[in-house]
Protein backbone atom coordinates (compact mmCIF):
# COMPACT_ATOMS: atom_id res chain seq x y z
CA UNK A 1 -11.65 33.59 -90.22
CA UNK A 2 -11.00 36.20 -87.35
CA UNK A 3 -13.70 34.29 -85.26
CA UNK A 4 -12.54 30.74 -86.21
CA UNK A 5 -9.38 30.78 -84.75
CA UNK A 6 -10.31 31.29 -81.13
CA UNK A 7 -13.13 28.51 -81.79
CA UNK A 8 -10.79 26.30 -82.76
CA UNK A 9 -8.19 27.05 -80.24
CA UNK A 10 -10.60 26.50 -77.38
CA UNK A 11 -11.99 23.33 -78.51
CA UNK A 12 -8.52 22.19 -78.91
CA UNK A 13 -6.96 22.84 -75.80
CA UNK A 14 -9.99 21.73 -73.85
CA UNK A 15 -10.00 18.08 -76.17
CA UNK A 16 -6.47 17.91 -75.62
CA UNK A 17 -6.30 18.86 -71.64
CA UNK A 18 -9.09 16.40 -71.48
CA UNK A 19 -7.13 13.78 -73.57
CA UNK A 20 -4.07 14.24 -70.99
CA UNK A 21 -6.50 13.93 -67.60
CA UNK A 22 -7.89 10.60 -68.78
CA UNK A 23 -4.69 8.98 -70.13
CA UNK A 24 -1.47 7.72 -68.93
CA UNK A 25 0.26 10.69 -70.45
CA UNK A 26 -0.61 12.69 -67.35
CA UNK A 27 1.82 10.68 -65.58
CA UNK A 28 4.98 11.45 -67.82
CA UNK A 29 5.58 15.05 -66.48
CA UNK A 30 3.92 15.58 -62.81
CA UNK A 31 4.74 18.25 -60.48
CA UNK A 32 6.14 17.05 -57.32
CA UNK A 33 5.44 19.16 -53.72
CA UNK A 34 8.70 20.27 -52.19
CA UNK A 35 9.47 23.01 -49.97
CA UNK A 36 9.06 25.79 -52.67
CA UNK A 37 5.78 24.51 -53.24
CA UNK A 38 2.66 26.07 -52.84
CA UNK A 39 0.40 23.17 -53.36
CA UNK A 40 0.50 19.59 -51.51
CA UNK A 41 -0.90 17.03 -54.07
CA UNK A 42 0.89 15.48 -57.32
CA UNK A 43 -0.39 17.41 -60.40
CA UNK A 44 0.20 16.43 -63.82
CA UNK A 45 2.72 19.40 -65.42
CA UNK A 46 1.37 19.31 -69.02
CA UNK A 47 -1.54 21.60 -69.18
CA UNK A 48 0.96 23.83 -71.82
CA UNK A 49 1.03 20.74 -74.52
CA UNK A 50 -2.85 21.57 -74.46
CA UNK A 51 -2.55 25.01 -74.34
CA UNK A 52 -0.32 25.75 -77.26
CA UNK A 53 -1.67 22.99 -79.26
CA UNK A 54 -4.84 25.23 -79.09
CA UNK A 55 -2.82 28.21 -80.36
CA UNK A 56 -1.59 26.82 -83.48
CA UNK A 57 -4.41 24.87 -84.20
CA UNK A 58 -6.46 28.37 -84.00
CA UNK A 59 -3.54 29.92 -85.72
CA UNK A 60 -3.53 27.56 -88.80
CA UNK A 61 -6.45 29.74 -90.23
CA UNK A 62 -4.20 32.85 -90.23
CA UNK A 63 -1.56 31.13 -91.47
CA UNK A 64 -1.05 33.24 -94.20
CA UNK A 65 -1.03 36.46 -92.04
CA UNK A 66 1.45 35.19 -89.31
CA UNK A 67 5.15 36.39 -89.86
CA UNK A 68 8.08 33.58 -89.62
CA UNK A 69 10.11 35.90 -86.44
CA UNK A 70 7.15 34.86 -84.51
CA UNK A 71 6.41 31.67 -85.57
CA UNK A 72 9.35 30.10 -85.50
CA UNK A 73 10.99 30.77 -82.37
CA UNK A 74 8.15 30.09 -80.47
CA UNK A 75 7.64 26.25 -82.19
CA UNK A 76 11.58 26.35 -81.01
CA UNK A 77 10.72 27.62 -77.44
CA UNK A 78 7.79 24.93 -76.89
CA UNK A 79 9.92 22.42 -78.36
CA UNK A 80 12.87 23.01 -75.73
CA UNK A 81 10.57 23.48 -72.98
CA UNK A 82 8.83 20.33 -73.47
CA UNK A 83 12.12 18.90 -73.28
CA UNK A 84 12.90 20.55 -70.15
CA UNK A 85 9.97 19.06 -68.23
CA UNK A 86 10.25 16.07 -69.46
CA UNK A 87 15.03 15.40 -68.79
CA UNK A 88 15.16 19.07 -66.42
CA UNK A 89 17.49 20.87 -69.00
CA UNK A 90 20.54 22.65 -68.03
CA UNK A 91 20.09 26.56 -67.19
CA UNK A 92 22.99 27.18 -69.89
CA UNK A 93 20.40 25.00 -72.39
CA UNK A 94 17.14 26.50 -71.57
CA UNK A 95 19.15 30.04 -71.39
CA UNK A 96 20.65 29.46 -74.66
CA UNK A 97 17.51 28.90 -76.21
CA UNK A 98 15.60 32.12 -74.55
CA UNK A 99 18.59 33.86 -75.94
CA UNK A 100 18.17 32.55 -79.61
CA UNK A 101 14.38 33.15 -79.65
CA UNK A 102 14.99 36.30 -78.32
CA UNK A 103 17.65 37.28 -80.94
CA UNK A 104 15.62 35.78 -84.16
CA UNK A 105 12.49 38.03 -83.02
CA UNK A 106 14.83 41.27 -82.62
CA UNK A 107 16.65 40.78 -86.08
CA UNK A 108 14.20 39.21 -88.15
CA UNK A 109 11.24 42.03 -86.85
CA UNK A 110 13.70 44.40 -88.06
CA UNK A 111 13.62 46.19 -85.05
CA UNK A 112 17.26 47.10 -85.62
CA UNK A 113 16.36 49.03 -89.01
CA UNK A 114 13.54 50.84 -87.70
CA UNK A 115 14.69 51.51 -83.77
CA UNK A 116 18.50 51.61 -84.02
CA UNK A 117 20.72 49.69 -82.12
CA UNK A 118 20.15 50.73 -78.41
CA UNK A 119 16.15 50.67 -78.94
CA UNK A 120 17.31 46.42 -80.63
CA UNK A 121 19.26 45.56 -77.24
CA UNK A 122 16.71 46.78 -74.82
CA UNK A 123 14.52 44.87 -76.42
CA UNK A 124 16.65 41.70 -76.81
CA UNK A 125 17.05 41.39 -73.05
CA UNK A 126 13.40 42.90 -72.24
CA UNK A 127 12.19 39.89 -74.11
CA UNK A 128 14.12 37.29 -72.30
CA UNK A 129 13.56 38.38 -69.20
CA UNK A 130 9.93 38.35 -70.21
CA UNK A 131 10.31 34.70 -71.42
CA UNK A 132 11.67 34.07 -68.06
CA UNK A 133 9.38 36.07 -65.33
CA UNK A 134 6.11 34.25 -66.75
CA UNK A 135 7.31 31.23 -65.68
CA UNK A 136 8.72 32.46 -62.32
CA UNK A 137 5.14 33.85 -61.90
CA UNK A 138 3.76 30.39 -62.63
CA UNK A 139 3.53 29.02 -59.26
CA UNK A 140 -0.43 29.45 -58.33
CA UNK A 141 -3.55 27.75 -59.25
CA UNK A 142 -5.57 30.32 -62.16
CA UNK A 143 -2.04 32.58 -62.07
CA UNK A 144 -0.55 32.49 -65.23
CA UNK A 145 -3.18 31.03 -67.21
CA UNK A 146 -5.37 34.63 -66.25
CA UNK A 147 -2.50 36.29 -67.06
CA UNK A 148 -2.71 35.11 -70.71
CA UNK A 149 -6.46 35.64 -70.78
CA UNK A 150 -6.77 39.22 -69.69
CA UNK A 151 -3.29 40.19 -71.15
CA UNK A 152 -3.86 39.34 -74.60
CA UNK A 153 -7.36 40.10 -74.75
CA UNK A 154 -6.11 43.91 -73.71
CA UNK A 155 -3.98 42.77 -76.92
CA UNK A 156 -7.24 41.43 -78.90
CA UNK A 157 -9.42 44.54 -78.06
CA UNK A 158 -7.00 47.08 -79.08
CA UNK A 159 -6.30 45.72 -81.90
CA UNK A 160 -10.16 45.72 -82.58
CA UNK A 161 -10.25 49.34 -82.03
CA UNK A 162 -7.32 50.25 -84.09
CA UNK A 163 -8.87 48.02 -86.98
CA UNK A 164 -6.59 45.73 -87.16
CA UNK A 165 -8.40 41.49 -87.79
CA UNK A 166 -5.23 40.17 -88.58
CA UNK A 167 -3.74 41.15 -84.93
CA UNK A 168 -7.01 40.93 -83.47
CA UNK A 169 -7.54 37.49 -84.70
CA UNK A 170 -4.29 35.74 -83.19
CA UNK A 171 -4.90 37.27 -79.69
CA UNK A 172 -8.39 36.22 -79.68
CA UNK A 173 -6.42 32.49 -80.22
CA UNK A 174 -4.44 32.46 -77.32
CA UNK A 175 -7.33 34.22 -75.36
CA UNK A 176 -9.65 31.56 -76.20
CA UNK A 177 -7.14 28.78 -75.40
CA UNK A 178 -6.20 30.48 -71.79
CA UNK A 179 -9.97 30.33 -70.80
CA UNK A 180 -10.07 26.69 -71.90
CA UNK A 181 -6.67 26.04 -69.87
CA UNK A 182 -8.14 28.18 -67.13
CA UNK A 183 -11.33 25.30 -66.83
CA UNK A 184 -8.49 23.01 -65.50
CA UNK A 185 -6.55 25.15 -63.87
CA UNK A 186 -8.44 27.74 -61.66
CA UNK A 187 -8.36 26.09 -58.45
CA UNK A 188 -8.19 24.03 -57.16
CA UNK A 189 -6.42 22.89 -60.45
CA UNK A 190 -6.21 19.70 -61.69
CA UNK A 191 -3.24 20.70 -63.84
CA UNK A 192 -0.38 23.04 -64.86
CA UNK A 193 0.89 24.79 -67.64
CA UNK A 194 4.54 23.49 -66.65
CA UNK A 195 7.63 25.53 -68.77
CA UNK A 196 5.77 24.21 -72.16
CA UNK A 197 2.83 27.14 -71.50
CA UNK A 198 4.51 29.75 -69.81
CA UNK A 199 7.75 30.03 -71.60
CA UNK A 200 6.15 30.78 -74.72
CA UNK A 201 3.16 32.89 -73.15
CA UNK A 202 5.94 35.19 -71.92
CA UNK A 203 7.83 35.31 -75.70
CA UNK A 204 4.73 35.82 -77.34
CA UNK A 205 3.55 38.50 -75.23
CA UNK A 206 6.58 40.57 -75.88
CA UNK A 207 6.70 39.12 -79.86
CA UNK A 208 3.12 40.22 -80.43
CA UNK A 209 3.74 43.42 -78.75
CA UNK A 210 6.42 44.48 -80.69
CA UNK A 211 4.54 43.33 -83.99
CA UNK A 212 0.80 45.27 -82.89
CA UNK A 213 3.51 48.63 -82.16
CA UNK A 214 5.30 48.04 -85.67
CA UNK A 215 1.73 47.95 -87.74
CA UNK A 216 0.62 51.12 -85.60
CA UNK A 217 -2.05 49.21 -83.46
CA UNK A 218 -0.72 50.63 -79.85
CA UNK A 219 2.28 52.77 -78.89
CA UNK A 220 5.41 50.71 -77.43
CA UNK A 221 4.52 51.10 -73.52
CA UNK A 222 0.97 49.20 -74.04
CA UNK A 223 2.38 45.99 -73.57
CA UNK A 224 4.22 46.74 -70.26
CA UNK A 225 1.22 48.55 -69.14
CA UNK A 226 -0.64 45.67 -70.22
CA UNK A 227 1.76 42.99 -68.41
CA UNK A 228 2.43 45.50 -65.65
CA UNK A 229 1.21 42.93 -62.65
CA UNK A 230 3.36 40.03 -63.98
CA UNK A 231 6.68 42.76 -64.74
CA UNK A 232 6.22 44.52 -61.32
CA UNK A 233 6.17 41.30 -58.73
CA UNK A 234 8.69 39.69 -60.56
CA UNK A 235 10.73 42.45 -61.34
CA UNK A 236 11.35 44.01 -57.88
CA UNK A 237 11.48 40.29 -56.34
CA UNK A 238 14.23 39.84 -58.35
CA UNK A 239 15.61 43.28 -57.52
CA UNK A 240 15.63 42.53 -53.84
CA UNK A 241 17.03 39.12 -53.94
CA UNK A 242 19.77 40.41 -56.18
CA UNK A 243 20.70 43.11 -53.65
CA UNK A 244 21.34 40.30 -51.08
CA UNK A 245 23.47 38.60 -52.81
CA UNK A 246 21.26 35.77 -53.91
CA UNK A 247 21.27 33.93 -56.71
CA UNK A 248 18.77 34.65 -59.55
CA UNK A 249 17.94 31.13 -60.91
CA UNK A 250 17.71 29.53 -57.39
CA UNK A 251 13.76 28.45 -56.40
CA UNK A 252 12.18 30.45 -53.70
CA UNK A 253 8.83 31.19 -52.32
CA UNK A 254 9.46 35.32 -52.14
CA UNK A 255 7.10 36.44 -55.21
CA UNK A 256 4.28 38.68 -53.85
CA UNK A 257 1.69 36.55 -54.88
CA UNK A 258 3.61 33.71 -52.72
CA UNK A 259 4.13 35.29 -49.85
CA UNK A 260 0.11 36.45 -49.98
CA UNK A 261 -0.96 32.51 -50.00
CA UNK A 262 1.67 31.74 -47.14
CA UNK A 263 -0.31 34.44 -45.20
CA UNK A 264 -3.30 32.60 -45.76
CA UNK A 265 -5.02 34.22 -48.60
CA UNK A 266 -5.35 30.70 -50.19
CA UNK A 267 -4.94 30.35 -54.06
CA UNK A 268 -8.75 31.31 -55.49
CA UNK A 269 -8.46 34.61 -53.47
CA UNK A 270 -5.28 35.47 -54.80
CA UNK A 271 -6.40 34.66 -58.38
CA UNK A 272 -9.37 36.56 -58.30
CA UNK A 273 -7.27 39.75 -56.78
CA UNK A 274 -4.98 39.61 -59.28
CA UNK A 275 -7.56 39.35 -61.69
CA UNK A 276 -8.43 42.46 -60.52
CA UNK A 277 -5.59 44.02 -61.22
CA UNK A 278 -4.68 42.83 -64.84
CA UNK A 279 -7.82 44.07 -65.37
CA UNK A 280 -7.03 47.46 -64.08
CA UNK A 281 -3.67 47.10 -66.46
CA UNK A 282 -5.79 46.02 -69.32
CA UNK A 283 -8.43 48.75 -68.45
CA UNK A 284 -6.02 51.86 -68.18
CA UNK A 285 -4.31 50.31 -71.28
CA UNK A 286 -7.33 50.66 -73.49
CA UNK A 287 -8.00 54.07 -72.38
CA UNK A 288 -4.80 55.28 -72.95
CA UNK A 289 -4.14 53.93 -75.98
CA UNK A 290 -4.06 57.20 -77.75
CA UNK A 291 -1.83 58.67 -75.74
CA UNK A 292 2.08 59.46 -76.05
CA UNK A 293 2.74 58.67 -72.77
CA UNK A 294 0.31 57.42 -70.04
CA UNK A 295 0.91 59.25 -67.37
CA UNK A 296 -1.98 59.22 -65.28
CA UNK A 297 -2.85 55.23 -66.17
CA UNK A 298 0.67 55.05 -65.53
CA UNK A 299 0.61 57.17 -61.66
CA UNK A 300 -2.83 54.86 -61.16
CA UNK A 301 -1.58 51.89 -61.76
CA UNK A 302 2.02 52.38 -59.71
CA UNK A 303 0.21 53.64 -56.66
CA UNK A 304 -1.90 50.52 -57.10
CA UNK A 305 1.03 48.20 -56.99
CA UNK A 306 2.81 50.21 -53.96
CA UNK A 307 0.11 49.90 -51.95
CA UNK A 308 -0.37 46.04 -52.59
CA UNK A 309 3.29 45.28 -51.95
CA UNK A 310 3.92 47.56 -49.07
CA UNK A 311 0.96 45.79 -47.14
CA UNK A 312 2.01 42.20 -47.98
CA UNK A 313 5.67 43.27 -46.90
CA UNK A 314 4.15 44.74 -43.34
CA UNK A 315 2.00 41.11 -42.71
CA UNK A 316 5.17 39.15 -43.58
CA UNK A 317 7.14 41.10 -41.62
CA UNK A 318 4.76 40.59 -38.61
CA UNK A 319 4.63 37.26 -39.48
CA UNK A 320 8.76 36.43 -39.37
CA UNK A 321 9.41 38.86 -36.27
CA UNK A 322 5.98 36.79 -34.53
C-alpha cells in the first residue's frame, strides 16, 4: 500500500488538472494580472482542486493509519480556501479558520501533554504563520509546487530511513501529486495552485512534522531545516515590512524571489535556483538527522541564505537609486 498511494495521487491530480484545462471550470476561478503581478496572461487559479484531490485520493489507502488532527482540519482548510477563491473571503474569515486548524492540530496531537504549554503556543502560531507564508510564497511559476515536492520528499526519505511506511507512505502522496501539479505549473505554467493548494501545503507541512517528531522519525528542527527557503524569504520580508510600519496582509512584490524576477532572472531561472536550495535544505536535513542540534547544516545553510539575499538587496538597490 506504501507505493499505491503516490500512484494514485499522481494519476489523480494529473486527470483532474487535465479535466480543469479542457473544461469550462477553468474559467470559474482565474488569476487576473495587476500590479503585484508577476505574470501578464489570465491563468486559471485551480491547479490546488487537482492537487489535493490527488492527496486524498492517494491517502484513502492509508486511511486506516491517518490520525483525525490531521485529517480534519485540513478537509476544513481546503474547504474555506476554495471558498476564498471562488467570493475573496474576509481576512477575519480566512484568519479565523487558520486559527481553528491550527488550534485542533495543537490540542488534538496532544502536543500540550507531551511539550507543556509554552512548547503548545509556539507551535500554535508557528503553524499559522506556516499556513500563511506558503501562500505568500506562491507567486512564481514551479515555486510552491517544488516546494511541496522536495520538502516532503526530505519528509518521505527520512521517514524511510527511520523505518517508518506509515509516514513514509503519506509524504510519498503529496510528493507524487506536487510532481504531477508541477507538469502544469513549471513555466511557463498553464495554471496555479491558487489558496486551495498552498494553504493546506503549508498546514500539512507543519501537521506532518509535528506527527514524524512525535513517532520518533526526525528531531523537531527537521522540518524548519527542511522548509528553511520558504521560512527565511518570507520570514525576514515580513520582518522588514513590519519595521516600516507596513501592513502585514497588504499585497506587495518585496519577497526575494520577486524582487529576483523584477531584476530579470525570469521565472524558470528562479525555479530551478531555488530548487537548488530546497535541495540543499532537504540534503543537510537528511544528514543531520541524527543529530541533537544541526549546527553545521544549520551555519551552511544560513550563510547560504545571507549571501543570496544580501546580493539581491545590492542589485535592487542599484536598480531603485539608477
Amino acid at each position: 500500500m506504501t507505493f499505491i498511494s503516490p500512484v494514485v495521487a499522481l494519476a489523480v491530480t494529473v486527470g483532474i488538472t487535465i479535466f480543469i484545462l479542457r473544461s469550462r471550470f477553468s474559467q470559474l476561478i482565474q488569476d487576473v494580472p495587476n500590479e503585484r503581478s508577476l505574470h501578464s496572461k489570465i491563468v486559471p487559479r485551480t491547479g490546488g482542486i487537482g492537487l489535493m484531490s490527488g492527496v486524498l485520493a492517494g491517502w484513502m489507502f492509508a486511511s486506516e493509519a491517518l490520525v483525525w488532527w490531521l485529517l480534519a482540519p485540513l478537509v476544513g482548510l481546503f474547504i474555506v480556501s476554495i471558498l476564498d477563491d471562488i467570493y475573496n473571503l474576509s481576512v477575519k474569515t480566512r484568519l479565523l479558520a487558520h486559527l481553528s486548524a491550527a488550534g485542533v492540530l495543537v490540542v488534538g496531537s496532544g502536543t500540550v501533554e507531551q511539550q507543556g504549554v509554552v512548547a503548545s503556543v509556539i507551535l500554535f502560531f508557528f503553524a499559522v504563520w506556516m499556513t500563511n507564508l506558503y501562500n505568500f510564497m506562491d507567486g512564481s511559476d514551479g515555486l510552491a509546487g517544488g516546494m511541496a515536492l522536495f520538502g516532503f520528499g526530505a519528509y518521505s526519505a527520512t521517514a524511510w530511513l527511520a523505518q517508518d511506511m506509515v509516514v513514509m507512505g503519506i509524504c510519498l502522496a503529496i510528493t507524487a501529486a506536487a510532481l504531477g501539479f508541477l507538469l502544469f505549473n513549471f513555466h511557463p505554467a498553464k495554471i496555479f495552485m491558487g489558496d486551495a493548494g498552498s494553504i493546506p501545503l503549508g498546514f500539512l507541512a507543519v501537521a506532518l512534522g509535528i506527527w514524524g517528531w512525535q513517532r520518533g522519525d526526525w528531531s523537531y528542527w527537521l522540518p524548519l531545516l527542511v522548509f528553511s527557503p520558504f521560512i527565511v524569504d518570507a520570514t525576514v520580508t515580513l520582518i522588514r515590512r513590519s519595521l516600516r510600519g507596513v501592513k502585514i496582509t497588504e499585497a506587495h512584490r518585496e519577497h526575494y524571489y520577486q524582487r529576483t524576477i523584477q531584476l530579470g532572472a525570469g521565472h524558470r531561472s528562479v525555479a530551478l535556483f531555488e530548487y537548488g536550495l530546497m535541495a540543499m535544505a532537504g540534503s543537510m536535513a537528511l544528514w543531520s538527522r541524527e543529530q541533537e542540534f544541526p549546527w553545521q547544516s544549520l551555519l551552511i545553510c544560513t550563510a547560504v541564505y545571507v549571501v543570496c539575499m544580501w546580493t539581491i538587496d545590492r542589485h535592487w538597490s542599484r536598480r531603485v537609486s539608477a
